[in-house]
Protein backbone atom coordinates (compact mmCIF):
# COMPACT_ATOMS: atom_id res chain seq x y z
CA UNK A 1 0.00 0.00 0.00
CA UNK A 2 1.71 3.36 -0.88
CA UNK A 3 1.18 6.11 1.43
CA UNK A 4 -0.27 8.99 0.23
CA UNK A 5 1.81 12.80 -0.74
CA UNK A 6 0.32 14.36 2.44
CA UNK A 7 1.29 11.16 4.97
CA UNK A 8 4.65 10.86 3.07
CA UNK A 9 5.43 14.93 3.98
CA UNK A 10 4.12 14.32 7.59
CA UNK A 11 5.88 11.75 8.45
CA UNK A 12 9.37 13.41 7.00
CA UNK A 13 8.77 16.78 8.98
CA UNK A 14 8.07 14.69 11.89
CA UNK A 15 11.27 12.75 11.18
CA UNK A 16 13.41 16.40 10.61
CA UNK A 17 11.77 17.87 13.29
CA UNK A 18 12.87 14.97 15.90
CA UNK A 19 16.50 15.39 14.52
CA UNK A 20 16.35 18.96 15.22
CA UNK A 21 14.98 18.11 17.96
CA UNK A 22 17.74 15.98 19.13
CA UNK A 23 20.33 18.39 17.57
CA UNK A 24 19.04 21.41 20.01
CA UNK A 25 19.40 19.11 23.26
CA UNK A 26 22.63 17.81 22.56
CA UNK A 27 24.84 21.22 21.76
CA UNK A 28 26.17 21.90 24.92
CA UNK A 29 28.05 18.62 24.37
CA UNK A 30 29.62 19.65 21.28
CA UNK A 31 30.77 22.65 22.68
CA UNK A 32 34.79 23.44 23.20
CA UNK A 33 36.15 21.59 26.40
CA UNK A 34 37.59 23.88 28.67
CA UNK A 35 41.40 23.99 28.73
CA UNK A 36 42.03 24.63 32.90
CA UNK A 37 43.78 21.98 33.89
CA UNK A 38 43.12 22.97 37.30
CA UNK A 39 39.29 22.30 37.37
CA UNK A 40 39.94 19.33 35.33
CA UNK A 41 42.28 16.65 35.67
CA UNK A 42 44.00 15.45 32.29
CA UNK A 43 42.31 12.58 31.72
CA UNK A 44 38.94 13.96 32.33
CA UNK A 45 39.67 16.48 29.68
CA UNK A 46 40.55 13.43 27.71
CA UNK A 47 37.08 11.86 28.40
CA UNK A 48 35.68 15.36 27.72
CA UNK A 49 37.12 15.84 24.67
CA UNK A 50 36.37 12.13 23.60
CA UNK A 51 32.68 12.73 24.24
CA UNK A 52 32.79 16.27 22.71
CA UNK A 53 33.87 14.88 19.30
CA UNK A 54 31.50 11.46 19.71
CA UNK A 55 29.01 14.30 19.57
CA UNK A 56 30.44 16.45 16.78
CA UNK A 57 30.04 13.22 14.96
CA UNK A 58 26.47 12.10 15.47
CA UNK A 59 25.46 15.92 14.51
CA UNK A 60 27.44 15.47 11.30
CA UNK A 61 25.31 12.68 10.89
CA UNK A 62 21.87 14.15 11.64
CA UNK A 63 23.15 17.33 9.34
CA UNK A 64 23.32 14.60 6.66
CA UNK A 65 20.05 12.74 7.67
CA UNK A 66 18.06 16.69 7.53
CA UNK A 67 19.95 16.93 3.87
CA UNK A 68 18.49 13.50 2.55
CA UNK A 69 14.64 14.73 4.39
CA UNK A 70 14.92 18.10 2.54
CA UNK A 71 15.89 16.49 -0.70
CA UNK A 72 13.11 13.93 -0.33
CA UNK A 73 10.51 16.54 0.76
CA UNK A 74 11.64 18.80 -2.61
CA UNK A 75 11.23 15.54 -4.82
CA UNK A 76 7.93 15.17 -3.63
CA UNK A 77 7.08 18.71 -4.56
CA UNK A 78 8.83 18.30 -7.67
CA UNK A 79 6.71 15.09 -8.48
CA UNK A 80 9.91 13.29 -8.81
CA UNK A 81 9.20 11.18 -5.24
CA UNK A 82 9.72 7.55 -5.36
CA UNK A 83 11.61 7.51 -8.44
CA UNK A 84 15.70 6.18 -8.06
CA UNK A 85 17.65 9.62 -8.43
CA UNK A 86 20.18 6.82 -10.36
CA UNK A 87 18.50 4.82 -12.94
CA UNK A 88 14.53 6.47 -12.67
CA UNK A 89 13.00 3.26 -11.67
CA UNK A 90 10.44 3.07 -8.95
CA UNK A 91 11.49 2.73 -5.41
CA UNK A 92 10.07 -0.32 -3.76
CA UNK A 93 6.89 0.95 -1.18
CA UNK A 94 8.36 -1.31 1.52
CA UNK A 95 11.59 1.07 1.21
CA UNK A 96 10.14 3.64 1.27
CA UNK A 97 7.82 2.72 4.33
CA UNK A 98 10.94 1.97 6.12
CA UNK A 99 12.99 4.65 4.92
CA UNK A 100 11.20 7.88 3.36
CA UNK A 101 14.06 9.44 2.46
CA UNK A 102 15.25 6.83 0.11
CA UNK A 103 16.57 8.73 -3.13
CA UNK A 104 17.72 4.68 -5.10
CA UNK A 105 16.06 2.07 -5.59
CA UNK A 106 17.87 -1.17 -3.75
CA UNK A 107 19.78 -2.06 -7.03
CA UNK A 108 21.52 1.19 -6.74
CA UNK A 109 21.87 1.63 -3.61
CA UNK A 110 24.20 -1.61 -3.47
């Protein structure tokens, strides 16, 4: 069963919007680590810093995810939703149930 324009943009602002969510409530982590060695011993600065780029990382990767939502939601504005950005076959429904964002089909996505 294919889901519908309107339940297909819903569910991708929901998705973006729990990202940015996520994004807002996890930036004081990603913030510089303070270099007084006084307050903090060395290897909790190591830890800090550890955890500071750990977080760095997963907002890279929810940057990336909001890039892939954006580019879905302007294919489906387009008219150009569910159609591999590679070869311009459809995109399963089941893939795109799972994953909305899906710009290939699963032959070109391997």
């Amino acid at each position: 069963m294919a889901l519908t324009d309107k339940l297909i943009r819903d569910k991708l602002h929901a998705l973006r919007r729990e990202l940015e969510d996520i994004s807002n409530l996890s930036a004081t982590s990603r913030e510089p680590v303070a270099l007084d060695q006084q307050s903090v011993g060395r290897l909790s600065r190591m830890d800090a810093l550890q955890g500071q780029a750990m977080a760095q990382a997963s907002e890279r990767q929810r940057r990336t995810e909001i890039q892939r939502i954006d580019a879905a939601l302007k294919r489906l504005e387009d008219g150009d939703y569910g159609c591999c950005v590679e070869c311009g076959d459809d995109i399963a429904d089941k893939r795109l149930e799972i994953d909305p964002a899906a710009a290939m089909c699963i032959s070109c996505a391997r």
